[in-house]
N, C-alpha and C. Protein backbone atom coordinates (compact mmCIF):
# COMPACT_ATOMS: atom_id res chain seq x y z
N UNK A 1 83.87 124.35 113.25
CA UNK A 1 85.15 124.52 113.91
C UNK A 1 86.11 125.21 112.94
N UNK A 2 87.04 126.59 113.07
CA UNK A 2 87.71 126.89 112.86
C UNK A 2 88.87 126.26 112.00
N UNK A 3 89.34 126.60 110.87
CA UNK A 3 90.60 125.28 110.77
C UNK A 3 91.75 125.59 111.19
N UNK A 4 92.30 126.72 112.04
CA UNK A 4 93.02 126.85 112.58
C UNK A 4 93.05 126.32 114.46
N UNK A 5 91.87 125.62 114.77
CA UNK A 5 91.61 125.96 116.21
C UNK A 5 91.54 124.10 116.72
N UNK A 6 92.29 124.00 117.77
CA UNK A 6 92.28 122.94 117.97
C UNK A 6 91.89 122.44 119.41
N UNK A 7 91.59 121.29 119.86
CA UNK A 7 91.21 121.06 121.06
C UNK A 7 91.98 119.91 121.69
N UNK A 8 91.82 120.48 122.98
CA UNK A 8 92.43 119.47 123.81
C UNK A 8 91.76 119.19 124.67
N UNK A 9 91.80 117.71 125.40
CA UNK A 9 91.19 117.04 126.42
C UNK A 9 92.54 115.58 126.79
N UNK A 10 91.96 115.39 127.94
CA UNK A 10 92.74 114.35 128.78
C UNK A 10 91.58 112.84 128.80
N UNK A 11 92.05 111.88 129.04
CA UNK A 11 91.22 110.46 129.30
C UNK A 11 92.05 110.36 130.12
N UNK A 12 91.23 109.25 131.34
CA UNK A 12 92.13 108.67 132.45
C UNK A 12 91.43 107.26 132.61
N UNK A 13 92.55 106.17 132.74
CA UNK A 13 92.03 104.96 133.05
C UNK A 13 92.84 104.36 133.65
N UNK A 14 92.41 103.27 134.62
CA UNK A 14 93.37 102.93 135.69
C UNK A 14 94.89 103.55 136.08
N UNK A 15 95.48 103.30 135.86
CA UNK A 15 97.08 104.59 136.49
C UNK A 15 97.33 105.36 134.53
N UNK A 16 96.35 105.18 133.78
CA UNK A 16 97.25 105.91 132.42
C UNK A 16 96.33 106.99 131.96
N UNK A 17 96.99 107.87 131.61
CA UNK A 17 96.74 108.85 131.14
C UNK A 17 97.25 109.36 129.91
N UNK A 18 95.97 110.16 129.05
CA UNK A 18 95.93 110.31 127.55
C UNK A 18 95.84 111.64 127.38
N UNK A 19 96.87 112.93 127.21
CA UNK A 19 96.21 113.90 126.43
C UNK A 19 96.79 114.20 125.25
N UNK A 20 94.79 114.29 124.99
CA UNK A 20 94.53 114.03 123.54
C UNK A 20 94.57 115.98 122.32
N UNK A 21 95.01 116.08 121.72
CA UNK A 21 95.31 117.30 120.66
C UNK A 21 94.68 116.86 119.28
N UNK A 22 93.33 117.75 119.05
CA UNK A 22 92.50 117.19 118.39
C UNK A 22 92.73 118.43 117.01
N UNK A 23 92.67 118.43 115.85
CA UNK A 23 92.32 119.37 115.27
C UNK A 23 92.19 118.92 113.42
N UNK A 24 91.68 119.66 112.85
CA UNK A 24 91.18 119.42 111.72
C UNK A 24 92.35 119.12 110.47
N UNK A 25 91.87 117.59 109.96
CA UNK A 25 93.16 117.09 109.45
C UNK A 25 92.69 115.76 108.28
N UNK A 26 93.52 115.24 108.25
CA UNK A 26 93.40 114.03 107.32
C UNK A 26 93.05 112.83 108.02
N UNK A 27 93.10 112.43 109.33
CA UNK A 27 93.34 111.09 110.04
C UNK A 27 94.43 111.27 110.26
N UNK A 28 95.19 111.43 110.39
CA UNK A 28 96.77 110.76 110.75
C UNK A 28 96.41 110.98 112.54
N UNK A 29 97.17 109.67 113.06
CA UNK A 29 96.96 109.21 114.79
C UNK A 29 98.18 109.27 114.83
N UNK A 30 98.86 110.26 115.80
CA UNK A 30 100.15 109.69 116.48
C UNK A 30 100.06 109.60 118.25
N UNK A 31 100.46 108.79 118.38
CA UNK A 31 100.98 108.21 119.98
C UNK A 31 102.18 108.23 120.30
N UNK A 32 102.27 109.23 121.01
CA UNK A 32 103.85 109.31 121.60
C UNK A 32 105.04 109.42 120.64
N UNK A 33 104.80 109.91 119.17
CA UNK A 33 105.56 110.29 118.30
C UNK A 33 105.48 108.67 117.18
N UNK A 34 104.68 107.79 117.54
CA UNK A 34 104.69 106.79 116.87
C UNK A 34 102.92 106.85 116.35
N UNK A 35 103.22 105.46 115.03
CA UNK A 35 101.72 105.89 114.25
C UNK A 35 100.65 105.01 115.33
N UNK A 36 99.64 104.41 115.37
CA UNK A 36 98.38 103.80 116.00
C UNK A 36 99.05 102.15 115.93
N UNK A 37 99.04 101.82 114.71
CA UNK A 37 99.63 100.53 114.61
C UNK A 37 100.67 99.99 115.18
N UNK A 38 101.99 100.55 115.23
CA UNK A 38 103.11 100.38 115.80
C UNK A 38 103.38 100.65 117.63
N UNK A 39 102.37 101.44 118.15
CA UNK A 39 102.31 101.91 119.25
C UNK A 39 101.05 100.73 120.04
N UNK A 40 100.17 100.05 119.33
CA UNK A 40 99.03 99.29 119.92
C UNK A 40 99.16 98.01 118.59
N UNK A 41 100.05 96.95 118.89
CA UNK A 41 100.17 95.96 118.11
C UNK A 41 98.96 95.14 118.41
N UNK A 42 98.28 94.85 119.28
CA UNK A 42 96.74 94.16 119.40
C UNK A 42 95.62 94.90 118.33
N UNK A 43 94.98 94.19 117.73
CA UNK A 43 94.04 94.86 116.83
C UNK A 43 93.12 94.89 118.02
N UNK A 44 92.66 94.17 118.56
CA UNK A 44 91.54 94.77 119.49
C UNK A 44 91.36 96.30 120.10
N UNK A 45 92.97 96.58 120.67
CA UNK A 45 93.11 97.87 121.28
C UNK A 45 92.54 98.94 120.17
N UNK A 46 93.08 98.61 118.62
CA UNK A 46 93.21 99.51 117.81
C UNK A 46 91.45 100.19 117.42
N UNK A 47 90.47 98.65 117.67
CA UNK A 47 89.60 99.01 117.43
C UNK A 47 88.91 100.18 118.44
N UNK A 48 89.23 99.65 119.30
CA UNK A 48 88.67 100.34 120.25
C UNK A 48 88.79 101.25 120.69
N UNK A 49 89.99 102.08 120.02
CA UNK A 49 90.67 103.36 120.19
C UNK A 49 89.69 104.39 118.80
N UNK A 50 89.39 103.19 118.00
CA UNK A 50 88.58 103.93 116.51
C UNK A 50 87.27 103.93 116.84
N UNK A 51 86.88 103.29 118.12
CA UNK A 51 85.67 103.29 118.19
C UNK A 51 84.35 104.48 118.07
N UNK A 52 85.39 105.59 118.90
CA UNK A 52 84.07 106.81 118.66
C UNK A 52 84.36 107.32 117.59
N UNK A 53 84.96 107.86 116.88
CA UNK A 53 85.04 107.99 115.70
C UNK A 53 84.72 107.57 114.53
N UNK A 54 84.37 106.66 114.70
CA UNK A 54 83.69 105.57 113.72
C UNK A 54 81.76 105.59 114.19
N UNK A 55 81.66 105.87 115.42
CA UNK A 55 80.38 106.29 116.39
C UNK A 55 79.77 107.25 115.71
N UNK A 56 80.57 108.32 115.61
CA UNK A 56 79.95 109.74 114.72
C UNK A 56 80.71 110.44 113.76
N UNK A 57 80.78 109.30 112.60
CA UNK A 57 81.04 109.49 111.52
C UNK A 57 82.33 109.97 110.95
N UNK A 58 83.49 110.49 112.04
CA UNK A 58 84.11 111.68 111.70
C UNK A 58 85.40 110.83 111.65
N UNK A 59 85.24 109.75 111.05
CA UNK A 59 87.17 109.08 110.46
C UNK A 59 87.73 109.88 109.56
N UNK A 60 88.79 110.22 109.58
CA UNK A 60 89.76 111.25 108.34
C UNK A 60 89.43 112.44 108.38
N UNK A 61 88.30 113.08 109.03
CA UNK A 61 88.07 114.46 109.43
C UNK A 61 89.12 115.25 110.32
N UNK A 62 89.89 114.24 111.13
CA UNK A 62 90.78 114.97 112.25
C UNK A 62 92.16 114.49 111.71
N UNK A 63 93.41 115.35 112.68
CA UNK A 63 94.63 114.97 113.12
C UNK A 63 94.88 114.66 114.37
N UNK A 64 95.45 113.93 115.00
CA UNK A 64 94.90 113.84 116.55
C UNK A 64 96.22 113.16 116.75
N UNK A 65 97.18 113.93 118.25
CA UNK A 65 98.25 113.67 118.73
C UNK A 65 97.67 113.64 119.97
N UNK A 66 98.47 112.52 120.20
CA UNK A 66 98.35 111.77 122.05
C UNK A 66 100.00 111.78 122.49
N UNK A 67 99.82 112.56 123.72
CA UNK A 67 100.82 111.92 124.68
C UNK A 67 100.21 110.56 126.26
N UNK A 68 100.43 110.02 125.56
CA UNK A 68 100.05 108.69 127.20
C UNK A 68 101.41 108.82 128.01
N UNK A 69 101.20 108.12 129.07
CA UNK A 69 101.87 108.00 130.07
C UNK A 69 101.10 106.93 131.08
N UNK A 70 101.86 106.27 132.03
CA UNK A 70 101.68 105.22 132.62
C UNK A 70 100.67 104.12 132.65
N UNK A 71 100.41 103.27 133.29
CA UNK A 71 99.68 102.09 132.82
C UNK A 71 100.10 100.81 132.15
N UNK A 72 99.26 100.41 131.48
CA UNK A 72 99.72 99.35 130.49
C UNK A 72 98.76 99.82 129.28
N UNK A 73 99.18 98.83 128.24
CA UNK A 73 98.56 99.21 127.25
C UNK A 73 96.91 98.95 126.79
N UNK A 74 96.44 98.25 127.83
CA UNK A 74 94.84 98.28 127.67
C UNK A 74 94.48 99.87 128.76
N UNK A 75 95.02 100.16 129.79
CA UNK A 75 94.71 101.07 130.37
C UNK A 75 95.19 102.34 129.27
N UNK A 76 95.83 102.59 128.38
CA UNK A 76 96.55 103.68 128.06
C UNK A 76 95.37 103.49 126.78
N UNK A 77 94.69 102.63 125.99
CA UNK A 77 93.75 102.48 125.04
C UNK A 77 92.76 102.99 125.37
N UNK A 78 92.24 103.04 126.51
CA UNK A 78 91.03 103.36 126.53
C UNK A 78 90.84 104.75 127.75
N UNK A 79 92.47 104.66 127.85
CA UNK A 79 92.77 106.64 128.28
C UNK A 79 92.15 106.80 127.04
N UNK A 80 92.94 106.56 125.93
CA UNK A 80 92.84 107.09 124.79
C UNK A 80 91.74 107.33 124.61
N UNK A 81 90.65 106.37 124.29
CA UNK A 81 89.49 106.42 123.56
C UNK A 81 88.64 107.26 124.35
N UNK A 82 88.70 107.65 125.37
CA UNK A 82 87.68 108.43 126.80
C UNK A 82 88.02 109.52 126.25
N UNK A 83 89.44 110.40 126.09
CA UNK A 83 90.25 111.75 125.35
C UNK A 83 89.72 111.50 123.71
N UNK A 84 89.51 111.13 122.84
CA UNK A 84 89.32 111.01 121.75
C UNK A 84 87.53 111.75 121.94
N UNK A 85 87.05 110.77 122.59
CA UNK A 85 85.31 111.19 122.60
C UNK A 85 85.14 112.20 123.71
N UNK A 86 85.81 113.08 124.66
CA UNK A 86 85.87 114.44 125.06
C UNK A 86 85.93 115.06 123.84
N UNK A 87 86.99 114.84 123.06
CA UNK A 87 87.13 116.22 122.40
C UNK A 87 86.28 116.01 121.30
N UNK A 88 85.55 114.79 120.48
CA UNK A 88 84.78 114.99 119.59
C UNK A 88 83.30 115.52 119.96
N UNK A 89 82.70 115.80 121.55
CA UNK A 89 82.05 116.50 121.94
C UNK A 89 82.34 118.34 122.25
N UNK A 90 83.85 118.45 122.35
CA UNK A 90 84.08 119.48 122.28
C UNK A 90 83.71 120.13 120.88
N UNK A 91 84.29 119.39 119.74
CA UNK A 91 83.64 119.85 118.82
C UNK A 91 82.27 120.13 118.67
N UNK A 92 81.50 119.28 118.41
CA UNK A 92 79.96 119.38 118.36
C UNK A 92 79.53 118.15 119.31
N UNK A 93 78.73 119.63 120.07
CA UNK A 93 77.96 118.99 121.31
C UNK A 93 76.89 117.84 121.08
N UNK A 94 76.57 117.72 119.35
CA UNK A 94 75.66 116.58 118.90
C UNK A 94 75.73 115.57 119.32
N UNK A 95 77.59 114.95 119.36
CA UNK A 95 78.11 113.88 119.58
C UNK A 95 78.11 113.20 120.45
N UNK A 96 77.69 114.29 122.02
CA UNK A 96 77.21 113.55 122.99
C UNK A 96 76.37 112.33 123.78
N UNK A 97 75.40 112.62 122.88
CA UNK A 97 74.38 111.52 122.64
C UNK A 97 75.19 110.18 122.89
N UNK A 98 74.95 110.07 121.34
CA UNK A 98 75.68 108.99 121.43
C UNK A 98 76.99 108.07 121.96
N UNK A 99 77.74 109.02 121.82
CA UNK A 99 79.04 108.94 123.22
C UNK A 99 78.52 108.71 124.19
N UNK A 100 77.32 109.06 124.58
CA UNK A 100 77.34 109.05 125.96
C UNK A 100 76.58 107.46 126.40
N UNK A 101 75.75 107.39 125.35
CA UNK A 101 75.21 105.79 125.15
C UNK A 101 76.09 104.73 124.72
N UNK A 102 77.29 104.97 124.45
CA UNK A 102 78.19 103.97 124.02
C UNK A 102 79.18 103.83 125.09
N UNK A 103 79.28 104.53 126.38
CA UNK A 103 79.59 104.27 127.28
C UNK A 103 80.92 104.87 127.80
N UNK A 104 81.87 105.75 126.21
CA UNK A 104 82.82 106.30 126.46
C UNK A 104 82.68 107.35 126.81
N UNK A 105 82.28 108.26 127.65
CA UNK A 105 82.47 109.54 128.09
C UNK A 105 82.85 109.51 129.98
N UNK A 106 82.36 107.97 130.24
CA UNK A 106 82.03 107.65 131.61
C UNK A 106 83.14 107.10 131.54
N UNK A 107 84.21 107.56 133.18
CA UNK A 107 85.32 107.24 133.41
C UNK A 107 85.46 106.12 134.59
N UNK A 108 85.91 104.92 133.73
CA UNK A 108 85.86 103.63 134.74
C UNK A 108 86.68 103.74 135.49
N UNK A 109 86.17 103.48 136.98
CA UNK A 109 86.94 103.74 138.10
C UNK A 109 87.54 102.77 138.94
N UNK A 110 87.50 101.20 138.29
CA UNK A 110 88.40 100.08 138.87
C UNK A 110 89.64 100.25 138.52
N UNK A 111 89.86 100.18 139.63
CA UNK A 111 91.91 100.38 140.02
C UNK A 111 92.54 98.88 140.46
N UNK A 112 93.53 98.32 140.25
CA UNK A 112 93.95 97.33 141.00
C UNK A 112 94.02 97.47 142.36
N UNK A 113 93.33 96.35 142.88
CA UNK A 113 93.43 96.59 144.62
C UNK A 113 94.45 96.14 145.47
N UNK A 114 95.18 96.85 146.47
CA UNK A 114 96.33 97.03 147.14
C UNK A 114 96.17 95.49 147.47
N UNK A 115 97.58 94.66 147.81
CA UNK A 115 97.71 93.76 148.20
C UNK A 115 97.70 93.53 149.95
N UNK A 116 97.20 92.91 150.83
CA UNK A 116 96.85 92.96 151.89
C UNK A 116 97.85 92.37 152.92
N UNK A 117 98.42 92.56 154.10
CA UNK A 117 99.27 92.02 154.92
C UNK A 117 99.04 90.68 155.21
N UNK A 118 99.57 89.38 155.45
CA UNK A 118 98.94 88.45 155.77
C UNK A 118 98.07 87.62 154.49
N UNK A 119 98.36 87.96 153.43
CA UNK A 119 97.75 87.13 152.55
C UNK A 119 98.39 87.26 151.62
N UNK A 120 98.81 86.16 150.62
CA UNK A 120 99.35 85.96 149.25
C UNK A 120 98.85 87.26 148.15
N UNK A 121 97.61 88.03 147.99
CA UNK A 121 97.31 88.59 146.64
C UNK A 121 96.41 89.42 147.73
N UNK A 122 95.34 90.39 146.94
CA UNK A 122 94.46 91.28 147.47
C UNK A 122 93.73 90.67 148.34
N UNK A 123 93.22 89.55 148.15
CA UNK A 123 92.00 89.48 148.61
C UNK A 123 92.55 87.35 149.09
N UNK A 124 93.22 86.88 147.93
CA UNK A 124 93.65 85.28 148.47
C UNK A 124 93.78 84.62 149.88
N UNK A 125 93.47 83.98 150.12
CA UNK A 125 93.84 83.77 151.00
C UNK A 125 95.02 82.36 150.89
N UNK A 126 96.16 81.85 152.09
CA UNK A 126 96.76 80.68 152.65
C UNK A 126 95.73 79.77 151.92
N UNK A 127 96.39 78.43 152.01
CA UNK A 127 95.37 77.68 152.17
C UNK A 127 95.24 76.89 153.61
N UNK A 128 94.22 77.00 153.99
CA UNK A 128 93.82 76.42 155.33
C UNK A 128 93.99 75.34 155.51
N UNK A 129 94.64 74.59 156.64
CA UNK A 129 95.07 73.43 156.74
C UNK A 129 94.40 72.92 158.50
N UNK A 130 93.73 71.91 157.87
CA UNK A 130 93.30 71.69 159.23
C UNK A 130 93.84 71.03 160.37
N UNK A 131 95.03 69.85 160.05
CA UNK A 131 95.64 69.40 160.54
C UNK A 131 97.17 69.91 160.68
């Protein structure tokens, strides 16, 4: 890869969306003008945002700016991490493999389900009263 040439890709997960600006760097992560830590106070999220990267080897190889938008912050993590492992296949198509066996390249498609007329929650029902 070029060291002038950079890539972009999008992640989408439940209502949030990640695009991701990938290009050759030190590590530094920013989110929305903030660093990884301060933007995803759960270490879990954090891991899991490092996850492909840590998959194929390439921690501190990149600079990588995210803009997210809507969701919450487990949906906007793993926008993230879906945009993170696009573009480390954009780089080298090697990476696929394994991305693709680790499950991030595949875009999970559970949405919260609409709440229904006549019932407390999606799917709840009253409670039935027989008398």
């Amino acid at each position: 890869m070029a060291d002038d040439k950079q890539i972009q890709t999008v992640g989408r997960r439940k209502a949030a969306v990640a695009r991701v600006l990938l290009r050759p760097g030190k590590g530094d992560l920013s989110i929305n003008g903030r660093t990884l830590d301060e933007y995803f106070p759960r270490p879990s999220l954090r891991i899991r945002i490092e996850e492909p990267l840590k998959l194929v080897q390439a921690e501190g190889h990149f600079d990588i700016r995210v803009r997210a938008a809507g969701g919450g912050l487990t949906g906007q993590a793993d926008a993230l991490r879906m945009g993170i492992a696009r573009a480390l296949v954009a780089v080298d198509e090697e990476h696929r493999h394994p991305l693709r066996e680790g499950g991030m390249l595949t875009r999970d498609p559970r949405k919260v389900e609409r709440k229904k007329p006549g019932r407390p929650k999606a799917r709840k029902r009253f409670q039935f009263s027989k008398r």
